[in-house]
C-alpha atoms as a PDB file:
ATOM      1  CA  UNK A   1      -8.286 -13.770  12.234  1.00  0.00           C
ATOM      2  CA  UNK A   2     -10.657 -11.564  11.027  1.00  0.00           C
ATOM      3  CA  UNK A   3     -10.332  -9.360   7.345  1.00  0.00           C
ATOM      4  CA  UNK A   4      -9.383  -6.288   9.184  1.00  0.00           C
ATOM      5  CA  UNK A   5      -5.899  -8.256  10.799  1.00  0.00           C
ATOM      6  CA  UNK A   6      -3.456 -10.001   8.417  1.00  0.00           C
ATOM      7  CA  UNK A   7       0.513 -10.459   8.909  1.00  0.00           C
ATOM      8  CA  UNK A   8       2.755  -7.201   7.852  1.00  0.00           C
ATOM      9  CA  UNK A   9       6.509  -8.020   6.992  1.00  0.00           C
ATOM     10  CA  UNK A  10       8.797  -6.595   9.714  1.00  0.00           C
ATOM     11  CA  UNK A  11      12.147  -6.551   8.044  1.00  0.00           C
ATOM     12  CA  UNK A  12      13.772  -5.633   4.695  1.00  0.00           C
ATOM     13  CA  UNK A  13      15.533  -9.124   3.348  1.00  0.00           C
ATOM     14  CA  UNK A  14      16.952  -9.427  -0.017  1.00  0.00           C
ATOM     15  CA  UNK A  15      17.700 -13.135  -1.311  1.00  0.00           C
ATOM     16  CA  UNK A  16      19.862 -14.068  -4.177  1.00  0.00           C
ATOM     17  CA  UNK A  17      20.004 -17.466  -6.541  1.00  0.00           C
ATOM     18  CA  UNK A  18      21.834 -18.363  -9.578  1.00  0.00           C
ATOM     19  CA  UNK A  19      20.187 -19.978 -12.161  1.00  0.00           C
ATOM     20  CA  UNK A  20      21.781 -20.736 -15.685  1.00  0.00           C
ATOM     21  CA  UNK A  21      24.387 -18.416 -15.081  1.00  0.00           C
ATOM     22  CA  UNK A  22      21.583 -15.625 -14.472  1.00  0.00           C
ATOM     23  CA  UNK A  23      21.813 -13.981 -11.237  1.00  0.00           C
ATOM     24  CA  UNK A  24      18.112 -13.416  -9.096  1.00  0.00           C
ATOM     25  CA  UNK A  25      18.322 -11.034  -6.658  1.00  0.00           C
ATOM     26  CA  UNK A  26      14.874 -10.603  -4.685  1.00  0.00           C
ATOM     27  CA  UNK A  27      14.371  -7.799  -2.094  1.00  0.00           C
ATOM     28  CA  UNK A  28      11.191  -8.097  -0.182  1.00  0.00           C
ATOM     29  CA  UNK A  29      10.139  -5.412   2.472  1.00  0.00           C
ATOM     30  CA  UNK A  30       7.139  -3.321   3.471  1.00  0.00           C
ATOM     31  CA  UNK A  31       4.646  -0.756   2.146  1.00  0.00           C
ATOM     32  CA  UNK A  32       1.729   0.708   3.878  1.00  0.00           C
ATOM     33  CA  UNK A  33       0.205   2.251   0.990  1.00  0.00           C
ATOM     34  CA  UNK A  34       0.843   3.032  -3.344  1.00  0.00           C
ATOM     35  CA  UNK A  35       3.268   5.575  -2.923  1.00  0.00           C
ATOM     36  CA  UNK A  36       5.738   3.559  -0.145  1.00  0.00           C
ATOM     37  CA  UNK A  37       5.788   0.535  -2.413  1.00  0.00           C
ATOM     38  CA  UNK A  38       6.348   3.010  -5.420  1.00  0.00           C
ATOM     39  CA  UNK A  39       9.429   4.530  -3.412  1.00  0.00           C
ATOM     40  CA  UNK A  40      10.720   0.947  -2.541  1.00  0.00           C
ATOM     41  CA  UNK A  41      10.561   0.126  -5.761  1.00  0.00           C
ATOM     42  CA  UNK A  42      12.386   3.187  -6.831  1.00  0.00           C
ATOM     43  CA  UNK A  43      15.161   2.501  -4.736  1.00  0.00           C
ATOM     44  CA  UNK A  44      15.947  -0.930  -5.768  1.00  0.00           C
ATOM     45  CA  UNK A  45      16.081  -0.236  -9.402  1.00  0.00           C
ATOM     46  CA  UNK A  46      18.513   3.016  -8.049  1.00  0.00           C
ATOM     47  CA  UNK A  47      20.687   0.406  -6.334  1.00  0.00           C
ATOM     48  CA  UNK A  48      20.427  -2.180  -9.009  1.00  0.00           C
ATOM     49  CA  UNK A  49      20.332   0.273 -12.023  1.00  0.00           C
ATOM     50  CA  UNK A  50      22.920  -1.917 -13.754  1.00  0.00           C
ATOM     51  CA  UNK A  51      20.730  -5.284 -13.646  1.00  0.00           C
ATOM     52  CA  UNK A  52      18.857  -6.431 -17.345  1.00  0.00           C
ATOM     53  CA  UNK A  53      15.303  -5.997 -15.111  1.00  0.00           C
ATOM     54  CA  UNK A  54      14.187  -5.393 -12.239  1.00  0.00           C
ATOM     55  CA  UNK A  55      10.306  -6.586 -12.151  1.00  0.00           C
ATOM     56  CA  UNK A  56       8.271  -6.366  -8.813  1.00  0.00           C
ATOM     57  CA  UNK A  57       4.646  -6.781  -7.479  1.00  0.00           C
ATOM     58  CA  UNK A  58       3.314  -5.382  -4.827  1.00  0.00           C
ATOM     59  CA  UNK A  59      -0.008  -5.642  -1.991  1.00  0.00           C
ATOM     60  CA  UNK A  60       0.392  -2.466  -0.453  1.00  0.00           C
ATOM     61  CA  UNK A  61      -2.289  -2.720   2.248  1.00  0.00           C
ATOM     62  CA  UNK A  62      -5.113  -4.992   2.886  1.00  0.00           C
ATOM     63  CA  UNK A  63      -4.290  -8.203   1.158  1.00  0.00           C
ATOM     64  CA  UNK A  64      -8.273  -9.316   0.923  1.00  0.00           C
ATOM     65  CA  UNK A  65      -8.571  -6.258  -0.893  1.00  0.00           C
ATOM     66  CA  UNK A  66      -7.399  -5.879  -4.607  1.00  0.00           C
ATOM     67  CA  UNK A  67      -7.544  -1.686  -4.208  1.00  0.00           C
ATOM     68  CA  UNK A  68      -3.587  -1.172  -4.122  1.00  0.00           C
ATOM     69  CA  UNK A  69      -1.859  -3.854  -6.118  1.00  0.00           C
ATOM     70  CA  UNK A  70       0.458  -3.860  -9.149  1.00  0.00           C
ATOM     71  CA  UNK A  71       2.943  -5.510 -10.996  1.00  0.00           C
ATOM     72  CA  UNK A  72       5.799  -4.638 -13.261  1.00  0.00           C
ATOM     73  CA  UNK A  73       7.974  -7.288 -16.075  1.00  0.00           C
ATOM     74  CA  UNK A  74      10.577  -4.429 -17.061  1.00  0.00           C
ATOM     75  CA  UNK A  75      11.088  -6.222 -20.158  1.00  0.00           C
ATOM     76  CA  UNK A  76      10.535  -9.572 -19.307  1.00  0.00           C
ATOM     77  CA  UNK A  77       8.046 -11.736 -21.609  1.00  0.00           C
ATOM     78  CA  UNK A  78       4.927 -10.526 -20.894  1.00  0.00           C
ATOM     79  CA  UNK A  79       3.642 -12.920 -17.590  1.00  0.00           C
ATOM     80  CA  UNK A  80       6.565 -14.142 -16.836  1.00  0.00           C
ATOM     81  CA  UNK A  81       7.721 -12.181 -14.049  1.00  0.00           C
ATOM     82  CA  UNK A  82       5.418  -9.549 -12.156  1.00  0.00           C
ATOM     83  CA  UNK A  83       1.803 -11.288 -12.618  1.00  0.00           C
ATOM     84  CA  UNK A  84       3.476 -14.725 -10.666  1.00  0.00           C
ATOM     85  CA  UNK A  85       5.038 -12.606  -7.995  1.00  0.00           C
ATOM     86  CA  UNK A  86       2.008 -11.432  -7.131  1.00  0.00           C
ATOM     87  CA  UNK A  87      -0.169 -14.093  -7.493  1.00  0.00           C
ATOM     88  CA  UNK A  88       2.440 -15.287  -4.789  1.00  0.00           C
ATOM     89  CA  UNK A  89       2.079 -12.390  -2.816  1.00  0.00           C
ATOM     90  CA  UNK A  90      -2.272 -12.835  -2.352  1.00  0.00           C
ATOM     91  CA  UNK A  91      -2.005 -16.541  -1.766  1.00  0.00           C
ATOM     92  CA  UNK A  92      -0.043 -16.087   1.065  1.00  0.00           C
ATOM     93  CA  UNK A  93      -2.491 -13.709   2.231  1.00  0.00           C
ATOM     94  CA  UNK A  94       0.259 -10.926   3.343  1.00  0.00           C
ATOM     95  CA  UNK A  95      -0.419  -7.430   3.632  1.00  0.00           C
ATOM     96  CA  UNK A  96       1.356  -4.188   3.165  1.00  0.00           C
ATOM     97  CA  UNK A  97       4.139  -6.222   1.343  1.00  0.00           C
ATOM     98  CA  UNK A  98       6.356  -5.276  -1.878  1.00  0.00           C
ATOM     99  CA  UNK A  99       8.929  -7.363  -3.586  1.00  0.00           C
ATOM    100  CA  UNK A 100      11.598  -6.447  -6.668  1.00  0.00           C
ATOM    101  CA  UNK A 101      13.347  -9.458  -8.260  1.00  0.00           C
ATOM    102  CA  UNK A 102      16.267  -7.936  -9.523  1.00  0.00           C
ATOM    103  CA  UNK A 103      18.043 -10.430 -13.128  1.00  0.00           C
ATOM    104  CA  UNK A 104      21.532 -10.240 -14.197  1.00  0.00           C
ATOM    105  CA  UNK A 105      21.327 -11.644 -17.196  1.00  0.00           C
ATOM    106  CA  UNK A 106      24.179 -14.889 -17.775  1.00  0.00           C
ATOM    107  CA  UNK A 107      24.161 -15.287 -21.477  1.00  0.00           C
ATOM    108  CA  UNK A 108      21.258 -18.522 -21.301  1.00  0.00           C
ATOM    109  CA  UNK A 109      17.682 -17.743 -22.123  1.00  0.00           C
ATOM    110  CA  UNK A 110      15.454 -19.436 -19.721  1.00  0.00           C
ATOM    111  CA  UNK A 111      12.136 -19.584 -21.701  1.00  0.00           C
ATOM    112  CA  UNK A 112       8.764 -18.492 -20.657  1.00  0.00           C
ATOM    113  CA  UNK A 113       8.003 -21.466 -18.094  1.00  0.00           C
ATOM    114  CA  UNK A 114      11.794 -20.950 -16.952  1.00  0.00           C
ATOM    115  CA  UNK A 115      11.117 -17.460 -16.170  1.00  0.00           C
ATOM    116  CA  UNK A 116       8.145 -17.414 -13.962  1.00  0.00           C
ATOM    117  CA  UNK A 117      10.048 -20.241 -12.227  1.00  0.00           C
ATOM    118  CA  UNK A 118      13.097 -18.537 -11.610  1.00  0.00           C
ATOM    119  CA  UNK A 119      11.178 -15.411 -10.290  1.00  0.00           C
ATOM    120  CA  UNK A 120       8.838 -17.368  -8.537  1.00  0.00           C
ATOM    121  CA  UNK A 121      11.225 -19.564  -6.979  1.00  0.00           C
ATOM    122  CA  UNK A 122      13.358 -15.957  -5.979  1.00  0.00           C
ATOM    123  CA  UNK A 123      10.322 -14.691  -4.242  1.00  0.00           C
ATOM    124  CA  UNK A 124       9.974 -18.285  -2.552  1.00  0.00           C
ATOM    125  CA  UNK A 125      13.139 -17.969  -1.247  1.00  0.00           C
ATOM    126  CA  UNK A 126      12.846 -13.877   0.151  1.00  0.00           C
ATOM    127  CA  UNK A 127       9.214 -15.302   1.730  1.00  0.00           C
ATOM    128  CA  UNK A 128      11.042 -18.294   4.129  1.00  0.00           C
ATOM    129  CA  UNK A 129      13.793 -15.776   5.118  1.00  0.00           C
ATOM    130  CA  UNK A 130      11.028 -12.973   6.073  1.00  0.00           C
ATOM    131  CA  UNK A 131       9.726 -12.394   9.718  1.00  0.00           C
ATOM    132  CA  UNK A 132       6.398 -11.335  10.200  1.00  0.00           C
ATOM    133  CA  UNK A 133       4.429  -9.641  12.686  1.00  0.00           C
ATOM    134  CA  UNK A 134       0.530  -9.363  12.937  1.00  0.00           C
ATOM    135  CA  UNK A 135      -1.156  -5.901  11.953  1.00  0.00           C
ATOM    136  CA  UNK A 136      -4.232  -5.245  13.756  1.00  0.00           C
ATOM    137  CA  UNK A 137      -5.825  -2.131  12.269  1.00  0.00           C
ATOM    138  CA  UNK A 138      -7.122   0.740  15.022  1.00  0.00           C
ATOM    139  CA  UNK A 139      -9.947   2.490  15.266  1.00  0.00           C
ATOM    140  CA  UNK A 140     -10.317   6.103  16.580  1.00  0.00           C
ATOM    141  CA  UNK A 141     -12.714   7.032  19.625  1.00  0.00           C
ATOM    142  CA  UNK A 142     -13.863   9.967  21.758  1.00  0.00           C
ATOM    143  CA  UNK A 143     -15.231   9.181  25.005  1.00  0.00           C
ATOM    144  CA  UNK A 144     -17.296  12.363  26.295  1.00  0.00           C
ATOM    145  CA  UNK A 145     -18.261  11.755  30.000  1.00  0.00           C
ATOM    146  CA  UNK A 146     -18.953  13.835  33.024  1.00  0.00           C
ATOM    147  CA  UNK A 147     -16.196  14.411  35.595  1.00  0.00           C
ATOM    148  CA  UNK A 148     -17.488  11.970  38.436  1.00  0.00           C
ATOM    149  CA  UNK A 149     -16.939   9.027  35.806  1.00  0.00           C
ATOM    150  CA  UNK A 150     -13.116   9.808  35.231  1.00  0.00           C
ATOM    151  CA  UNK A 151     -11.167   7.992  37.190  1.00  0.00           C
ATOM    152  CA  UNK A 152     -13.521   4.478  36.467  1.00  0.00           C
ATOM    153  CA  UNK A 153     -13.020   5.229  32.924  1.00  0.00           C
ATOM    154  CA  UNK A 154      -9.590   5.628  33.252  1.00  0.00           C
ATOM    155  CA  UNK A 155      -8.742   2.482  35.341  1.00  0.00           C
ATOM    156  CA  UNK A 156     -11.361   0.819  32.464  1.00  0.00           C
ATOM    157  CA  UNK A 157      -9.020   1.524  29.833  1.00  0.00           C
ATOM    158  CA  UNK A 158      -5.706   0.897  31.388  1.00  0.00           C
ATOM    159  CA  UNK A 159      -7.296  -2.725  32.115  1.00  0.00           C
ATOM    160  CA  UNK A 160      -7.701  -3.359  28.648  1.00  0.00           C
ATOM    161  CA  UNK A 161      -4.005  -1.711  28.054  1.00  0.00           C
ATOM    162  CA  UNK A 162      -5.702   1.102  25.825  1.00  0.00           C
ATOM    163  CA  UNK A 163      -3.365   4.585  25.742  1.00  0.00           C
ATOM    164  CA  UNK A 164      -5.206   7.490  26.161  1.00  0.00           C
ATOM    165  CA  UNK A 165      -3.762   9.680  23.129  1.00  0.00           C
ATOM    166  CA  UNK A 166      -5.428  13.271  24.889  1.00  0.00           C
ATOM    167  CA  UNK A 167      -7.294  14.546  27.022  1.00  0.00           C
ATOM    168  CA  UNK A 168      -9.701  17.693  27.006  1.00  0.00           C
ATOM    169  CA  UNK A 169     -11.848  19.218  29.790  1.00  0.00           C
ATOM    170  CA  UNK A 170     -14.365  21.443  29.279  1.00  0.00           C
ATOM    171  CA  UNK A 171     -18.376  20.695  30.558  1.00  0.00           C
ATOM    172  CA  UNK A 172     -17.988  17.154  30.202  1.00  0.00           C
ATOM    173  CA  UNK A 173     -14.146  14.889  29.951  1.00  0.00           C
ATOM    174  CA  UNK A 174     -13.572  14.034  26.577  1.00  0.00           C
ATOM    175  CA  UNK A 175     -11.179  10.816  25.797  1.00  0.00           C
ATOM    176  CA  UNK A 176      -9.098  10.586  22.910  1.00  0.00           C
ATOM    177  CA  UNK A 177      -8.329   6.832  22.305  1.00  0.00           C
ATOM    178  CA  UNK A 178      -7.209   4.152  19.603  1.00  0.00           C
ATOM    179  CA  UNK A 179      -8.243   0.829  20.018  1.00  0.00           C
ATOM    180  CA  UNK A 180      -8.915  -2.633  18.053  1.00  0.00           C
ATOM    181  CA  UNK A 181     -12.285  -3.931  16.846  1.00  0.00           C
ATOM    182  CA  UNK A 182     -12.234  -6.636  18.805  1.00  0.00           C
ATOM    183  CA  UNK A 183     -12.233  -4.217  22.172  1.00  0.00           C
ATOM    184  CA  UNK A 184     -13.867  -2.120  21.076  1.00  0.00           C
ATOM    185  CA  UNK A 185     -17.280  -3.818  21.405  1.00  0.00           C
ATOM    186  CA  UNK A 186     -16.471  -5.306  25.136  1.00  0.00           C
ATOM    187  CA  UNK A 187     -15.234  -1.704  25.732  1.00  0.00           C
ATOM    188  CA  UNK A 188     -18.321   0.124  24.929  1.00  0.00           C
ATOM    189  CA  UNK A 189     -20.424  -1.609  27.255  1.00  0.00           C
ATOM    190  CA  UNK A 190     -17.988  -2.027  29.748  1.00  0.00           C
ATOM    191  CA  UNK A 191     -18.427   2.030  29.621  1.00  0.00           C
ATOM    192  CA  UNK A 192     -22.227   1.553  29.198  1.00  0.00           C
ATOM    193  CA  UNK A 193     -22.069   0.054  32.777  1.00  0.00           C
ATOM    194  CA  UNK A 194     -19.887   2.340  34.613  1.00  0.00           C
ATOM    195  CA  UNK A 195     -21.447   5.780  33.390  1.00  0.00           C
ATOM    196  CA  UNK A 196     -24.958   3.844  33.318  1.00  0.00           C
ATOM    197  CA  UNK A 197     -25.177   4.830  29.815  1.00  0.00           C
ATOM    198  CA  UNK A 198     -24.300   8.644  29.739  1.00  0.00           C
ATOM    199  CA  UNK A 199     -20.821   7.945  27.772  1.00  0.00           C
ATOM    200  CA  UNK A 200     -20.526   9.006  24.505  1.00  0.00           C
ATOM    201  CA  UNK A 201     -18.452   7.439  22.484  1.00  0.00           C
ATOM    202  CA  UNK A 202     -18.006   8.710  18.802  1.00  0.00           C
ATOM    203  CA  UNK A 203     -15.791   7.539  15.876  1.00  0.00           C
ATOM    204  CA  UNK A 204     -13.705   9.469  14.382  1.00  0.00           C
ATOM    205  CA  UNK A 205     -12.804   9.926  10.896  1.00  0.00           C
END
């Protein structure tokens, strides 16, 4: 698996533990970028706006990139809640993936080690109940070609199970496609060959 493709969660779960009479509530789920894993994060502390904290860490995209992470304590000692979460979160290697251990507090401090345990451990417990699917990332392609190469280009990409997102005709066919790295690079010269090299394939931003 290359750096581009990781696993994405595919579900919402939310987990709960006691521990010392302190009730863990962990709700794990996905975000694609900063501002979905802002709005998840929003909406648990709406639902749970009665808890003693609600602390969370997030990967919100690539998960070998460090670009859009973040943690939160909510009042927690400092390192005790968010930072473990998420050192959680890139060991596992998951990607677009946000998590919000919810505490009811039960009268019994836990202490600093008891704390990153008891989120830890909550997060633990969210991860083996979550399914996963892989994400593989696309990439965006115009395919200009002269008519008499249409129907070979077309029967090229349905081969490879690539959707042709539009279509335009004016001098020359141009091919609107999304596709994966990894076909992309047998595409291209798969084109090469049928249009002996008079494709053009451009990526688009």
């Amino acid at each position: 698996m290359s750096k581009s493709e990781y696993k994405v969660p595919s579900e919402t779960v939310i987990v709960e533990q006691e521990i010392k009479k302190s009730k863990f509530v962990a709700t794990v789920g996905r975000a694609t970028n900063m501002n979905s894993a802002k709005a998840f994060i929003n909406q648990v502390i709406s639902e749970y706006s009665d808890a003693s904290h609600n602390c969370y860490a997030f990967v919100a995209g690539n998960p070998f990139s460090t670009t859009d992470v973040g943690f939160g304590d909510d009042g927690e000692v400092s390192g005790t809640a968010g930072m473990p979460m998420l050192n959680i979160l890139q060991h596992k290697t998951i990607g677009e993936i946000v998590v919000v251990v919810t505490r009811y507090f039960g009268g019994t401090k836990l202490g600093t080690g008891g704390l990153v345990r008891a989120y830890s451990s909550s997060l633990q417990l969210a991860l083996d109940e979550l399914k996963l699917i892989e994400y593989v990332p696309l990439i965006s392609v115009s395919i200009t070609f002269s008519y008499e190469y249409e129907n070979a280009i077309r029967n090229l990409l349905s081969s490879v199970n690539v959707e042709v997102k539009e279509v335009n005709y004016a001098d020359d066919v141009i091919i609107q496609i999304e596709v994966s790295e990894a076909v992309l690079t047998e595409l291209s010269n798969e084109i090469a060959n049928q249009t002996h090299g008079k494709a053009l394939l451009k990526f688009d931003n």
